[in-house]
N, C-alpha and C. Protein backbone atom coordinates (compact mmCIF):
# COMPACT_ATOMS: atom_id res chain seq x y z
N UNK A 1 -14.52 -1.95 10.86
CA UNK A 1 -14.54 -3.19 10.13
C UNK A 1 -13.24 -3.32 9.33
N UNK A 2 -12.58 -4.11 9.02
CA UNK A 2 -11.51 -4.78 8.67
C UNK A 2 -12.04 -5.53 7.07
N UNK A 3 -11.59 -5.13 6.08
CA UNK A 3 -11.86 -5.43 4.71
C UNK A 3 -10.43 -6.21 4.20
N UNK A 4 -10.15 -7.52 3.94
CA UNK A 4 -8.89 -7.83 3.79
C UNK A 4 -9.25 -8.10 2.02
N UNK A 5 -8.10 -7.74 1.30
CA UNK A 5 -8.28 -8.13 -0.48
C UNK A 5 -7.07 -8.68 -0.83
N UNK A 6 -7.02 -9.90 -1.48
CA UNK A 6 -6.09 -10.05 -2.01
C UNK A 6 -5.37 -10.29 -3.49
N UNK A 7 -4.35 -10.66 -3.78
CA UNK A 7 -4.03 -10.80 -5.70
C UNK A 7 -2.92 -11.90 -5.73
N UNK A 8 -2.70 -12.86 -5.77
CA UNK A 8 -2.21 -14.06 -6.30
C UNK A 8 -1.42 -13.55 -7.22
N UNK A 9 0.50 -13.52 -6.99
CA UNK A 9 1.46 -13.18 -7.95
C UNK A 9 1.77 -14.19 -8.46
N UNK A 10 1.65 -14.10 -9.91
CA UNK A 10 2.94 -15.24 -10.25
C UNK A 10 2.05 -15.96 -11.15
N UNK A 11 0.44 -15.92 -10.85
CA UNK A 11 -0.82 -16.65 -11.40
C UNK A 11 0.16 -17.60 -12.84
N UNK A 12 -0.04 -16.64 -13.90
CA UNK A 12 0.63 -17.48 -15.20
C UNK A 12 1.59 -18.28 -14.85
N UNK A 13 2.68 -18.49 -13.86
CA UNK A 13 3.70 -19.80 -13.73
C UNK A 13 2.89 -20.88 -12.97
N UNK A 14 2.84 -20.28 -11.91
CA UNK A 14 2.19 -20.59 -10.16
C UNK A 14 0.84 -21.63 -10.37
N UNK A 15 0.01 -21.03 -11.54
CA UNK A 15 -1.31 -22.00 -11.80
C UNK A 15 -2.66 -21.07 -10.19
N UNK A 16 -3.53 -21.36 -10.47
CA UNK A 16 -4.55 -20.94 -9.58
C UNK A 16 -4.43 -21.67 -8.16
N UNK A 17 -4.13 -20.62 -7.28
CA UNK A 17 -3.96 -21.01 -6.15
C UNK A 17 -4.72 -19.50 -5.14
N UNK A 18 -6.27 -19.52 -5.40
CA UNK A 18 -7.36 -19.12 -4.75
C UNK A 18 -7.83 -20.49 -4.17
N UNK A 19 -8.23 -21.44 -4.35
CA UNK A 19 -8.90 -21.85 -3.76
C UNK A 19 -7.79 -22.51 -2.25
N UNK A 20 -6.75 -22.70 -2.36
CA UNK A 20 -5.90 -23.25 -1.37
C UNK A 20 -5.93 -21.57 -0.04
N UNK A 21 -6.07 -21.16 -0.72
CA UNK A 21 -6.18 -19.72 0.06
C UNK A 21 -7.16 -19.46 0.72
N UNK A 22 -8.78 -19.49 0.06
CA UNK A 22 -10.06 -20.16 0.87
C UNK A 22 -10.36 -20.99 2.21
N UNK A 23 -9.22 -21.94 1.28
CA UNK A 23 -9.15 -23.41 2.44
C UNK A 23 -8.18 -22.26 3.59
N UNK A 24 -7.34 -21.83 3.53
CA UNK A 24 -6.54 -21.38 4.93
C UNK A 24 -7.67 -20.54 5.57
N UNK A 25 -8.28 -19.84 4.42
CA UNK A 25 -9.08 -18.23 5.18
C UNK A 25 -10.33 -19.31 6.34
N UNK A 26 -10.92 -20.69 5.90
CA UNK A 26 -12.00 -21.06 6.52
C UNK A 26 -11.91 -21.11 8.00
N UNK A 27 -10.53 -21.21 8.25
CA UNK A 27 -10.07 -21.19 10.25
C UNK A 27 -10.15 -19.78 10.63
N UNK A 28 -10.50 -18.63 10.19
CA UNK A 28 -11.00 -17.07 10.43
C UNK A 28 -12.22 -16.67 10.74
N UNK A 29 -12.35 -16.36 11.66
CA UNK A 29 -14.05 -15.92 11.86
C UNK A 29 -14.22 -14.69 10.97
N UNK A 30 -15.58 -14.68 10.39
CA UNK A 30 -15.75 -13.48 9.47
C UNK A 30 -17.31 -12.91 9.86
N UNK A 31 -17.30 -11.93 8.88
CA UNK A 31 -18.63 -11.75 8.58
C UNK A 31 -18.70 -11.36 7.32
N UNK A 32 -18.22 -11.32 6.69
CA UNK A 32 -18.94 -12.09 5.28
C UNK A 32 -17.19 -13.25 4.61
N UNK A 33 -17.99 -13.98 4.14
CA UNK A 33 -16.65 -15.11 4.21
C UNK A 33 -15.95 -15.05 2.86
N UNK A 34 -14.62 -15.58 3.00
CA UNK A 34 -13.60 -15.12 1.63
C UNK A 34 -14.67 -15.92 0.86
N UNK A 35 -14.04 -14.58 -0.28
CA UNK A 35 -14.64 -15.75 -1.84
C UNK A 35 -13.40 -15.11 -2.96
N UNK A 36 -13.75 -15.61 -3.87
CA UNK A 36 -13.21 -15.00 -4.94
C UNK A 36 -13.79 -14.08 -5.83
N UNK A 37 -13.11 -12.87 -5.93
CA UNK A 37 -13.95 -11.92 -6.26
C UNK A 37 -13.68 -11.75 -8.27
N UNK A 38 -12.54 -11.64 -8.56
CA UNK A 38 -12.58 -11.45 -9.95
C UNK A 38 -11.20 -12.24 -10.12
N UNK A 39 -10.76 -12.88 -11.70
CA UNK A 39 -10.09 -13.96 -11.36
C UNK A 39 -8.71 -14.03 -10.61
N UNK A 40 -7.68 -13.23 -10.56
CA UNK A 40 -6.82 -13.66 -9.10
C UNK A 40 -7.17 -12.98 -8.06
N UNK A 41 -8.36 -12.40 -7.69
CA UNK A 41 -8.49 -11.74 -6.35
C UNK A 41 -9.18 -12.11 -5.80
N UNK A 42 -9.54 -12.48 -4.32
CA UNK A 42 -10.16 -12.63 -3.28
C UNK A 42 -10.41 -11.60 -2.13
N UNK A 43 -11.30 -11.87 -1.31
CA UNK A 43 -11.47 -10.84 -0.51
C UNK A 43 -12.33 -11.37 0.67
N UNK A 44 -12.34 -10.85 2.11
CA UNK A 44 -13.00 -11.44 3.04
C UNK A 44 -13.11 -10.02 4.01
N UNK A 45 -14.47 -10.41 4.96
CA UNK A 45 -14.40 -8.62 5.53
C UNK A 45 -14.66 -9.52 7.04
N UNK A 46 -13.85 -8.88 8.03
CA UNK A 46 -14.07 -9.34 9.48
C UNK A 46 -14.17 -7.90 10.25
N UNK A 47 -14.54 -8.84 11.74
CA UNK A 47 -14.74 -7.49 12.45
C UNK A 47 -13.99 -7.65 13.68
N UNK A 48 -12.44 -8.14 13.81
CA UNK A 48 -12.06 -8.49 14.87
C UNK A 48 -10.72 -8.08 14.40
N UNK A 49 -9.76 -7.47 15.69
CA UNK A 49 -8.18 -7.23 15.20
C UNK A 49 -7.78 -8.21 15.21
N UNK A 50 -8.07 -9.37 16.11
CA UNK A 50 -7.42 -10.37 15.95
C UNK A 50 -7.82 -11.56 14.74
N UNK A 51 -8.79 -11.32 14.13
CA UNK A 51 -9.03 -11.77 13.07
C UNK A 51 -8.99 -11.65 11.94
N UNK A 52 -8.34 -10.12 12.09
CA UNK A 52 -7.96 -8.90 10.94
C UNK A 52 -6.53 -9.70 10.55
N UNK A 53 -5.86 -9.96 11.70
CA UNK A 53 -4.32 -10.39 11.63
C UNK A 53 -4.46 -11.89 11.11
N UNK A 54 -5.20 -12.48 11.55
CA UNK A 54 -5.04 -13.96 11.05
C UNK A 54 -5.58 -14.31 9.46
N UNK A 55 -5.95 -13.07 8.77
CA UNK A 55 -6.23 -12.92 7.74
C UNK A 55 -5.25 -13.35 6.79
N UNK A 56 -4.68 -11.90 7.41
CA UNK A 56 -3.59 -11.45 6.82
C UNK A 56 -2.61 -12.58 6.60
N UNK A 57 -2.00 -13.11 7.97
CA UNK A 57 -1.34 -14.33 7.93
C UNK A 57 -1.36 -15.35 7.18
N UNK A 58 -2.50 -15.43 7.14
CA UNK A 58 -2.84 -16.67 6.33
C UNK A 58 -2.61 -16.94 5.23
N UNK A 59 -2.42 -15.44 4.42
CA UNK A 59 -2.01 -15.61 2.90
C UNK A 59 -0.45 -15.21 2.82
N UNK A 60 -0.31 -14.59 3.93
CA UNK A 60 1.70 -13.84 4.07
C UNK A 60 2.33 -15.47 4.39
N UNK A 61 1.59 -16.45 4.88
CA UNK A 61 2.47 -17.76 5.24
C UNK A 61 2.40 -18.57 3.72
N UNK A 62 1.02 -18.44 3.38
CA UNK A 62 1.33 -19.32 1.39
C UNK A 62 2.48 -18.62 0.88
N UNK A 63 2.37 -17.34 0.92
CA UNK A 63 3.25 -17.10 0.12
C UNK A 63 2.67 -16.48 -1.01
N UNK A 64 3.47 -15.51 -2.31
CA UNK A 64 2.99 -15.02 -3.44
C UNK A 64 1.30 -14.50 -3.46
N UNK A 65 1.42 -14.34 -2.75
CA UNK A 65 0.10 -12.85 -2.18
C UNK A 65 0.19 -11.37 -1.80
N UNK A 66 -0.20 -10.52 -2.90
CA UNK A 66 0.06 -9.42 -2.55
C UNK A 66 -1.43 -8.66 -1.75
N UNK A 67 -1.37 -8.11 -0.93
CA UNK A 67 -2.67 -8.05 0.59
C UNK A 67 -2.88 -6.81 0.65
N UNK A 68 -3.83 -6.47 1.12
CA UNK A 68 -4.37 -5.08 0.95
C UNK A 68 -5.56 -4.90 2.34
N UNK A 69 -4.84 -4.47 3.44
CA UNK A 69 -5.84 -4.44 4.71
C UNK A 69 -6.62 -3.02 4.69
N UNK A 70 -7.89 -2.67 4.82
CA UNK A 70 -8.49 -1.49 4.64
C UNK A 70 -9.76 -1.73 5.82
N UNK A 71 -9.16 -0.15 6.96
CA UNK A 71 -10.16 -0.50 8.03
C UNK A 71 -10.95 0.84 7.50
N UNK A 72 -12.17 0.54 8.11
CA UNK A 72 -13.00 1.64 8.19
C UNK A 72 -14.33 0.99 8.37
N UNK A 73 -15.48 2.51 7.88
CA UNK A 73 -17.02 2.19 7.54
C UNK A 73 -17.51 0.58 6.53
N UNK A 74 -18.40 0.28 6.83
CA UNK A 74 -19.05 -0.62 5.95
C UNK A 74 -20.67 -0.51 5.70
N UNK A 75 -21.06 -0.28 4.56
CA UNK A 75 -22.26 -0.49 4.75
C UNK A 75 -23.15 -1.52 5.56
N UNK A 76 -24.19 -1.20 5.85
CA UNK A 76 -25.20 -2.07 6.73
C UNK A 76 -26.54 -2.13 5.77
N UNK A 77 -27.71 -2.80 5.97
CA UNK A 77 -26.68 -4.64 6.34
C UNK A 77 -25.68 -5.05 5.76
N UNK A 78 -25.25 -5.66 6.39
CA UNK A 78 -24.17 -6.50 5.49
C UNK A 78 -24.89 -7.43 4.58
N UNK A 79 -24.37 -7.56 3.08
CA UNK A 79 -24.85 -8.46 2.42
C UNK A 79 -24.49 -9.96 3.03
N UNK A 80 -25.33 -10.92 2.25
CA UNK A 80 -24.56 -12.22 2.11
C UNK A 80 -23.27 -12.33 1.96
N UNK A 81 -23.04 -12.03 0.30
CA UNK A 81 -21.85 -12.13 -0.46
C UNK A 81 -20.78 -11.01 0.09
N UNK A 82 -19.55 -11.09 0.42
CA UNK A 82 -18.23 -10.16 0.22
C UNK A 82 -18.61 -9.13 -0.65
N UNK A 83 -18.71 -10.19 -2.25
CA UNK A 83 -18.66 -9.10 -3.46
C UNK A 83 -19.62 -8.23 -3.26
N UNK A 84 -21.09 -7.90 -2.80
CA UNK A 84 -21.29 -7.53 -2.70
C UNK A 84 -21.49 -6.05 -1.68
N UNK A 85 -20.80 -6.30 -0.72
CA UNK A 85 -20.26 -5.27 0.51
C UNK A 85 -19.40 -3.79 -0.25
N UNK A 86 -19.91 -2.71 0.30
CA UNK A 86 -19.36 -1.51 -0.12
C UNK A 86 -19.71 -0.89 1.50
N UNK A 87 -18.64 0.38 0.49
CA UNK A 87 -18.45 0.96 2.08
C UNK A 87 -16.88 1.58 2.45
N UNK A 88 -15.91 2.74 3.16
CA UNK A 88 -15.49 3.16 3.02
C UNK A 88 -14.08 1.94 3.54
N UNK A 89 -14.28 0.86 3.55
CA UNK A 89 -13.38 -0.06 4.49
C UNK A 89 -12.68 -0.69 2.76
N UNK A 90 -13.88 -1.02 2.45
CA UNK A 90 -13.65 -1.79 0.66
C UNK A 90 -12.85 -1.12 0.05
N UNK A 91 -13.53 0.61 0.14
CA UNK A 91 -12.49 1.16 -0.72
C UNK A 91 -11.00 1.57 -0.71
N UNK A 92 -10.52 1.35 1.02
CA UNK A 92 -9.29 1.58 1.70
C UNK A 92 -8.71 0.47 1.00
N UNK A 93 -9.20 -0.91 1.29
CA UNK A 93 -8.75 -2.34 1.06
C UNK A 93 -8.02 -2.34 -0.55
N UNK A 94 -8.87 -1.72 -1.27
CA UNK A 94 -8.89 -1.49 -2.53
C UNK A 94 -7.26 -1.07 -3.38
N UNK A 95 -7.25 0.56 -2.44
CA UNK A 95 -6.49 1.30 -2.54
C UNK A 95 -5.01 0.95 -2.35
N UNK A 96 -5.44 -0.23 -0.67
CA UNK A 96 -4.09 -1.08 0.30
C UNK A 96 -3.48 -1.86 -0.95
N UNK A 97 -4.49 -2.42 -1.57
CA UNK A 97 -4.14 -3.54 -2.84
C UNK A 97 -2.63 -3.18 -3.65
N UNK A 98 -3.27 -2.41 -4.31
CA UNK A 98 -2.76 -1.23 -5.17
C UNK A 98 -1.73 -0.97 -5.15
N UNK A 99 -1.23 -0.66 -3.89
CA UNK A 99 0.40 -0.01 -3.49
C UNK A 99 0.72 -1.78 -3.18
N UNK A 100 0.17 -2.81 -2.46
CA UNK A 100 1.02 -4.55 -2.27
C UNK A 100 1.35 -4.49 -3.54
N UNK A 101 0.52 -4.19 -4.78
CA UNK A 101 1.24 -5.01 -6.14
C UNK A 101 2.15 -4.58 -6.49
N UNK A 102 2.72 -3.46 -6.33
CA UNK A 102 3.82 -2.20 -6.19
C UNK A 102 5.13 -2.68 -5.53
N UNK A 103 4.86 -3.24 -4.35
CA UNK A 103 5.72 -3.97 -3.17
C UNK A 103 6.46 -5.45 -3.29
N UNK A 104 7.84 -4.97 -4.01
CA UNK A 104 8.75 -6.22 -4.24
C UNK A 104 8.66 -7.04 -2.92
N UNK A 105 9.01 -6.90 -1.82
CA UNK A 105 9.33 -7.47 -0.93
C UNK A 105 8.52 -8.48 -0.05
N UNK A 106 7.63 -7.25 1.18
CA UNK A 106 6.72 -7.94 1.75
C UNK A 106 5.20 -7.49 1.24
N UNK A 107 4.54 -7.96 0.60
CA UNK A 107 3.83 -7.19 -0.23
C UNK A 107 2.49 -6.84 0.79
N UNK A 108 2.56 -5.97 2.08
CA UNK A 108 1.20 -5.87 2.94
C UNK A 108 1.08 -4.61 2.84
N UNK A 109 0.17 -4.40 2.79
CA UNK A 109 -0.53 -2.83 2.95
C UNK A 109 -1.68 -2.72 4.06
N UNK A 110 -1.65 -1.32 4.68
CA UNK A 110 -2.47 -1.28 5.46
C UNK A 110 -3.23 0.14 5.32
N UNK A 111 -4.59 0.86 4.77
CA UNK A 111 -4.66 1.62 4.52
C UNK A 111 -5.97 2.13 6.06
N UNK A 112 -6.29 2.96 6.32
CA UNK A 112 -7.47 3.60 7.21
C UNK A 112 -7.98 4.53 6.46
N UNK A 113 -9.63 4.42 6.46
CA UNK A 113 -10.41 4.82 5.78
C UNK A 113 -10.13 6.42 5.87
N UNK A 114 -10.00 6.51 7.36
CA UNK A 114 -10.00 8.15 7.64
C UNK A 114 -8.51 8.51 7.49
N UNK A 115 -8.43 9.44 6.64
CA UNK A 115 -6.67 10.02 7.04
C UNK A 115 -6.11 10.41 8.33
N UNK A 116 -6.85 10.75 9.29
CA UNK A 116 -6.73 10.96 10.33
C UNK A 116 -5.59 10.07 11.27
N UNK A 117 -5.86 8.47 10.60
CA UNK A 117 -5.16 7.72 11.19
C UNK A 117 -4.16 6.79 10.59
N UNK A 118 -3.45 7.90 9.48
CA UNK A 118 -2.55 7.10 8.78
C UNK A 118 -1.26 6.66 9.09
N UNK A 119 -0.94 7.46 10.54
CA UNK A 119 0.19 7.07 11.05
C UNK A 119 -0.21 6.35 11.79
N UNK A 120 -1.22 5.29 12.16
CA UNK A 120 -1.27 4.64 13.22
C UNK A 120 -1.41 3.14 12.21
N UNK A 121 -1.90 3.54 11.18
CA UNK A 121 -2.22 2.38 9.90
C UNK A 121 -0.70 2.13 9.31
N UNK A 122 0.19 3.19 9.33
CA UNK A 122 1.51 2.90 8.64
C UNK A 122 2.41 2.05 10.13
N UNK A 123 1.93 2.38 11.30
CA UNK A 123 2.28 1.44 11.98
C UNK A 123 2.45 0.05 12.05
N UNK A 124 0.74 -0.09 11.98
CA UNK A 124 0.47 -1.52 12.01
C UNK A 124 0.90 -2.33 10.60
N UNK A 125 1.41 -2.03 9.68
CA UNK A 125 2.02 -1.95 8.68
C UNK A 125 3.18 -2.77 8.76
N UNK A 126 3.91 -1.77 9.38
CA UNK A 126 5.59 -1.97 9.49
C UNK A 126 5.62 -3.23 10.54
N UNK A 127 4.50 -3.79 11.19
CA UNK A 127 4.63 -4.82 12.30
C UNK A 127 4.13 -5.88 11.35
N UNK A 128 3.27 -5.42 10.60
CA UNK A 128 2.91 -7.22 10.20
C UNK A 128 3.90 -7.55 9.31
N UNK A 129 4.26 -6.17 8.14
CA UNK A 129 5.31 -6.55 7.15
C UNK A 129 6.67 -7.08 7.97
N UNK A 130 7.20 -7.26 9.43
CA UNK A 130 8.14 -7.52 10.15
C UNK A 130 7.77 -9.32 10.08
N UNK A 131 6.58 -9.09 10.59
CA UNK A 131 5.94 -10.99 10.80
C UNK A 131 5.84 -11.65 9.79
N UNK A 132 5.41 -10.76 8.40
CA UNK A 132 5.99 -11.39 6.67
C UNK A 132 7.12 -12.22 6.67
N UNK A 133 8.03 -11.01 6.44
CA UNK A 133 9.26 -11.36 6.86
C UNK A 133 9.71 -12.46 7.55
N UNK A 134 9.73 -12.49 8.70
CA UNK A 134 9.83 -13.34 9.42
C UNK A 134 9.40 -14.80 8.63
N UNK A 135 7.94 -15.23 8.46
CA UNK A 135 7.13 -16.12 8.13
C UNK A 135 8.11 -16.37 6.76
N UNK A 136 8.76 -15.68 5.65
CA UNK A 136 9.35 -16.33 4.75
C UNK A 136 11.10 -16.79 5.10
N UNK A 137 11.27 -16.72 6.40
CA UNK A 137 12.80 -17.02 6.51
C UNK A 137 12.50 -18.06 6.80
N UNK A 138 11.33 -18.97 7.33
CA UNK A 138 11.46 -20.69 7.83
C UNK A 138 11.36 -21.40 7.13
N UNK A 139 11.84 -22.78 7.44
CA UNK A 139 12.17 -23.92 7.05
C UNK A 139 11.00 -24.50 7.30
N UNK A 140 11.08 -25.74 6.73
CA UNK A 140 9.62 -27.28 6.74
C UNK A 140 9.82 -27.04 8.23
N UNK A 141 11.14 -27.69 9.02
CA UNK A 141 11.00 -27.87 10.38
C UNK A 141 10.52 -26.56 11.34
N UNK A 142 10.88 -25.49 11.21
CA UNK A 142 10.48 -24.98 12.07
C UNK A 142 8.73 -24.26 11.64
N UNK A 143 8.50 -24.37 10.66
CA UNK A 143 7.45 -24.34 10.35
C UNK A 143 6.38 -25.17 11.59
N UNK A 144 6.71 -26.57 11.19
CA UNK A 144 6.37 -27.85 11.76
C UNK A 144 5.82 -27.78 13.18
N UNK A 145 7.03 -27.04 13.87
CA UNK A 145 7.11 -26.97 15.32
C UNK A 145 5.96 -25.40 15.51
N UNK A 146 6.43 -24.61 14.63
CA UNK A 146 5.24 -23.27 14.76
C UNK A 146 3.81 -23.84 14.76
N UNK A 147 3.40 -24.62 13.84
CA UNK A 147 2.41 -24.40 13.67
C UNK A 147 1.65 -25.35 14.39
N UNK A 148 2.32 -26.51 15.57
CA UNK A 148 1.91 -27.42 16.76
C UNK A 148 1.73 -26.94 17.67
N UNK A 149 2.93 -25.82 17.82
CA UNK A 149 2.01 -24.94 18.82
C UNK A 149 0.82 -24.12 19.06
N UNK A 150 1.05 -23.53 17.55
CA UNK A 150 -0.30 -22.21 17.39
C UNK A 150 -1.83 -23.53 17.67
N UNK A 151 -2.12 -24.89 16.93
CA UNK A 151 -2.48 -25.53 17.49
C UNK A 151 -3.26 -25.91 18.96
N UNK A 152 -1.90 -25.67 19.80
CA UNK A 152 -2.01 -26.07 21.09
C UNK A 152 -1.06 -25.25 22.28
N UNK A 153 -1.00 -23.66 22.09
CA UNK A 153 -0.41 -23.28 22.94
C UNK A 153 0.73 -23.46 24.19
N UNK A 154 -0.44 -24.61 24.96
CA UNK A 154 0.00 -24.94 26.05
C UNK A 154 0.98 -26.09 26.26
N UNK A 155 0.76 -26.93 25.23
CA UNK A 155 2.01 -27.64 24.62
C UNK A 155 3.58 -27.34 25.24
N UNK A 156 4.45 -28.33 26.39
CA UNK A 156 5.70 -28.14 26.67
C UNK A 156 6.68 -28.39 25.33
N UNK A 157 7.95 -28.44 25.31
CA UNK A 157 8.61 -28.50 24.18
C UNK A 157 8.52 -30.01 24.53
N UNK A 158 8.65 -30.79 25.47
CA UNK A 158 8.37 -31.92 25.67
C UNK A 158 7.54 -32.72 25.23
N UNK A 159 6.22 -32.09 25.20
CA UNK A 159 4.84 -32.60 24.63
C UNK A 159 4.83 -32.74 22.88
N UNK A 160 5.71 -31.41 22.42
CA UNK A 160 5.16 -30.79 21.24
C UNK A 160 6.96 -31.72 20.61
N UNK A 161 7.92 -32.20 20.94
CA UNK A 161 8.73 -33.13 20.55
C UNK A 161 8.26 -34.96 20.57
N UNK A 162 7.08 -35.17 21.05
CA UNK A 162 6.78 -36.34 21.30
C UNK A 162 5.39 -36.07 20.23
N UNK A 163 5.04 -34.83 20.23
CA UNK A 163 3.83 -34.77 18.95
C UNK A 163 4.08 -34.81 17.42
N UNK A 164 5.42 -34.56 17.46
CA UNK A 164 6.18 -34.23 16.13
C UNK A 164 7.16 -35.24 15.49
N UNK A 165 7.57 -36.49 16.66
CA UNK A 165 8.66 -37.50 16.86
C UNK A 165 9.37 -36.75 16.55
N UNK A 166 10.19 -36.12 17.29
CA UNK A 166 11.47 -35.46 17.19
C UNK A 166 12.02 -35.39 18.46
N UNK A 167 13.49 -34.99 18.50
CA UNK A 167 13.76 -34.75 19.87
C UNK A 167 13.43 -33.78 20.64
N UNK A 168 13.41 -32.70 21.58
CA UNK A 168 13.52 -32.30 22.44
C UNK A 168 14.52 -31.20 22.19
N UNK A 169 15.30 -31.29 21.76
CA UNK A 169 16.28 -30.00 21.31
C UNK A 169 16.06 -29.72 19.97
N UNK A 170 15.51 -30.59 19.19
CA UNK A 170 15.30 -30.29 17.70
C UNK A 170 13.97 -29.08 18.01
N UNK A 171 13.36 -29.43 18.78
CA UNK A 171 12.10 -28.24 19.21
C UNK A 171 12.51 -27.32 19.50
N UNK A 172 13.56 -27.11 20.29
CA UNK A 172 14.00 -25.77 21.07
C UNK A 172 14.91 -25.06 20.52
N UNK A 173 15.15 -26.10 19.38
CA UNK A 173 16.52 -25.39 18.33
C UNK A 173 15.20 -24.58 17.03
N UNK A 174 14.35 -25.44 17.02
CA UNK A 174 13.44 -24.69 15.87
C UNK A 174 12.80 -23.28 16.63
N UNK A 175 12.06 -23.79 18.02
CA UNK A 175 11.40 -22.06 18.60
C UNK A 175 12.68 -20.93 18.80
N UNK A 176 13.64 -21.40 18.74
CA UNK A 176 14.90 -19.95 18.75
C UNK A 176 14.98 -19.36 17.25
N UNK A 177 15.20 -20.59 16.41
CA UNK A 177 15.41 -20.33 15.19
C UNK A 177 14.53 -19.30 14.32
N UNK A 178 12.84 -20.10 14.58
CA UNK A 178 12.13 -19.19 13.69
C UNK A 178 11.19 -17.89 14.29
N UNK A 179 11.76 -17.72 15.41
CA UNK A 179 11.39 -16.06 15.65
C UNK A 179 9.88 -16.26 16.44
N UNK A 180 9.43 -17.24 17.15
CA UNK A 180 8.31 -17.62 17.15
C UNK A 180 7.96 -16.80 18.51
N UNK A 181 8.48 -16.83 19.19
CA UNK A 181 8.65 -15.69 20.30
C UNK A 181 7.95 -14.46 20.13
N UNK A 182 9.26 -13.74 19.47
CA UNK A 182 9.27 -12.56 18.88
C UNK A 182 8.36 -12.24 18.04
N UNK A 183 7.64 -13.33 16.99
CA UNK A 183 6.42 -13.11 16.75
C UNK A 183 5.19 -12.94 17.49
N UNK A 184 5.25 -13.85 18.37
CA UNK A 184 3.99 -13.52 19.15
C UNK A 184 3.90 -12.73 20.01
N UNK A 185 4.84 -12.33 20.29
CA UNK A 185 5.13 -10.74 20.85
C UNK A 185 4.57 -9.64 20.30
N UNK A 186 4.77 -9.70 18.93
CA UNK A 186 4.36 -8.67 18.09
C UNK A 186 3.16 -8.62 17.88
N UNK A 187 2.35 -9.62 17.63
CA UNK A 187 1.27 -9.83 17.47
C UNK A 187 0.28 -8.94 18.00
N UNK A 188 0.26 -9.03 19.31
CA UNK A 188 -0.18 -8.09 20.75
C UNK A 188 -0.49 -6.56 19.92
N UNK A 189 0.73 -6.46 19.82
CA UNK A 189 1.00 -5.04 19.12
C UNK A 189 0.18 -4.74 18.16
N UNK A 190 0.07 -5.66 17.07
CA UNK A 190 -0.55 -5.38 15.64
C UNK A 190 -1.92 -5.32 16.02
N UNK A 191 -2.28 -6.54 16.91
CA UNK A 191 -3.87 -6.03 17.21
C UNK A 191 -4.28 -4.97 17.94
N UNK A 192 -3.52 -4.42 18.71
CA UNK A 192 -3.70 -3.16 19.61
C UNK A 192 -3.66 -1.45 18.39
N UNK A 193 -3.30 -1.70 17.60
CA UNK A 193 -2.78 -0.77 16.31
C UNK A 193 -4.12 -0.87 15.41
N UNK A 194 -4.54 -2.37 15.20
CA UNK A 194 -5.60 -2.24 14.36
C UNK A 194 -6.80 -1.91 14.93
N UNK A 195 -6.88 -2.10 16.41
CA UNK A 195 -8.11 -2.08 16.90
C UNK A 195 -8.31 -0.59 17.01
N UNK A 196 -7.63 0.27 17.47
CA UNK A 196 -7.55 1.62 17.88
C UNK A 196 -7.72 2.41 16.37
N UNK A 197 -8.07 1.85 15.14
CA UNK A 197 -7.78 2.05 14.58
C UNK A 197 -9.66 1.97 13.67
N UNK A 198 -9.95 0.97 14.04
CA UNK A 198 -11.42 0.57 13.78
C UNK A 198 -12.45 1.05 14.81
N UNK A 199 -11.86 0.93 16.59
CA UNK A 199 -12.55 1.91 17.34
C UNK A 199 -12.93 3.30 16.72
N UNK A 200 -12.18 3.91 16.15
CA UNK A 200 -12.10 5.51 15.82
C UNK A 200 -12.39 5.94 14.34
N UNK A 201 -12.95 4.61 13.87
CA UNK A 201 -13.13 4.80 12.40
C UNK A 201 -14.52 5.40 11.94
C-alpha cells in the first residue's frame, strides 16, 4: 500500500492552499480519499503504482508541497477516514515527510516500510524528484499543451494545436521544450520501482 502525506510550504505568505490540493487529489483513485489531516497536512493512501505516482504529481505540479511517499503494511480493515488508517506504510509516509521538509529543492521523499528495500525506494526517489524538476521548469504554454495531452493521449499535434488555437509548431515547439517525452518515459520506470516495492512489502 502506498501512504502519500503531505505539508503546504510557505502556509503564512501563500494563505491555505489544502483544499486546491484535494480538488487535484479527486482525479486519483484511492482507498481511503485525501483529506486534511492536521492544519497544513494532508494525506491520502492508494493501492496502485500508478496511482502512487499521480499522487505525488499532483502536488509536485502546484507547487510548494513538501511529500512524503511511504510504501508498506496497512492495517485492515481499512477505515473510512485516512486519519484514521495506521499501519507500517503511515509510519514510512510519516518519516518520508520529515526528511521533504528538510529538502530545499525537490522536496519528495520516498521511504519503504522494510529496510530491506531502501535502495530500491531511494531509486524511485531520484526518478520522481527528476519529474519535480522537470514539472517546475515549464511555462503557462507548455504546461497547456502537457496537460491536453495527458487528457487525451491519442491526440496528433494537429488535433491538440486546433484544441488549444495555436499553431502546429507552437505544439511541437512546447512537447520538445517541456520534457514531456522524457517524462513519460520515466514514468514507466517509477511505477515499476514502486510496485516491486509494495509487491515485497
Amino acid at each position: 500500500m502506498f501512504a502519500i502525506t503531505y505539508d503546504q510550504r510557505g502556509s503564512t505568505k501563500n494563505g491555505d492552499r489544502i483544499p486546491e490540493l484535494l480538488a487535484a487529489l479527486e482525479r486519483v483513485p484511492t482507498r481511503c480519499a485525501a483529506e486534511r489531516t492536521r492544519g497544513d497536512e494532508a494525506q491520502v493512501l492508494v493501492d496502485r503504482a500508478d496511482a502512487a505516482l499521480d499522487a505525488v504529481r499532483a502536488a509536485a505540479e502546484l507547487g510548494q508541497w513538501s511529500i512524503g511517499l511511504g510504501i508498506g503494511a496497512v492495517e485492515t480493515p481499512l477505515p473510512t477516514s485516512v486519519r484514521e488508517a495506521r499501519g507500517p506504510a503511515l509510519r514510512a509516509s510519516s518519516d518520508a515527510l520529515e526528511e521533504a521538509r528538510r529538502t530545499s529543492q525537490v522536496p519528495i521523499v520516498v521511504r519503504a516500510a522494510d529496510a530491506r528495500h531502501e535502495e530500491t525506494a531511494a531509486d524511485a526517489q531520484a526518478v520522481l524528484r527528476l519529474i519535480g524538476w522537470m514539472n517546475r521548469t515549464r511555462n503557462t504554454g507548455q504546461w497547456r499543451t502537457v496537460r491536453a495531452l495527458r487528457e487525451d493521449p491519442s491526440r496528433t499535434q494537429a488535433q491538440l494545436a486546433e484544441h488549444l488555437g495555436v499553431t502546429q509548431q507552437t505544439v511541437s515547439r512546447s512537447l520538445k521544450t517541456s520534457g514531456w517525452r522524457e517524462e513519460s518515459a520515466a514514468d514507466s520506470l517509477v511505477q515499476r520501482l514502486l510496485a516491486m516495492i509494495d509487491l515485497t512489502s
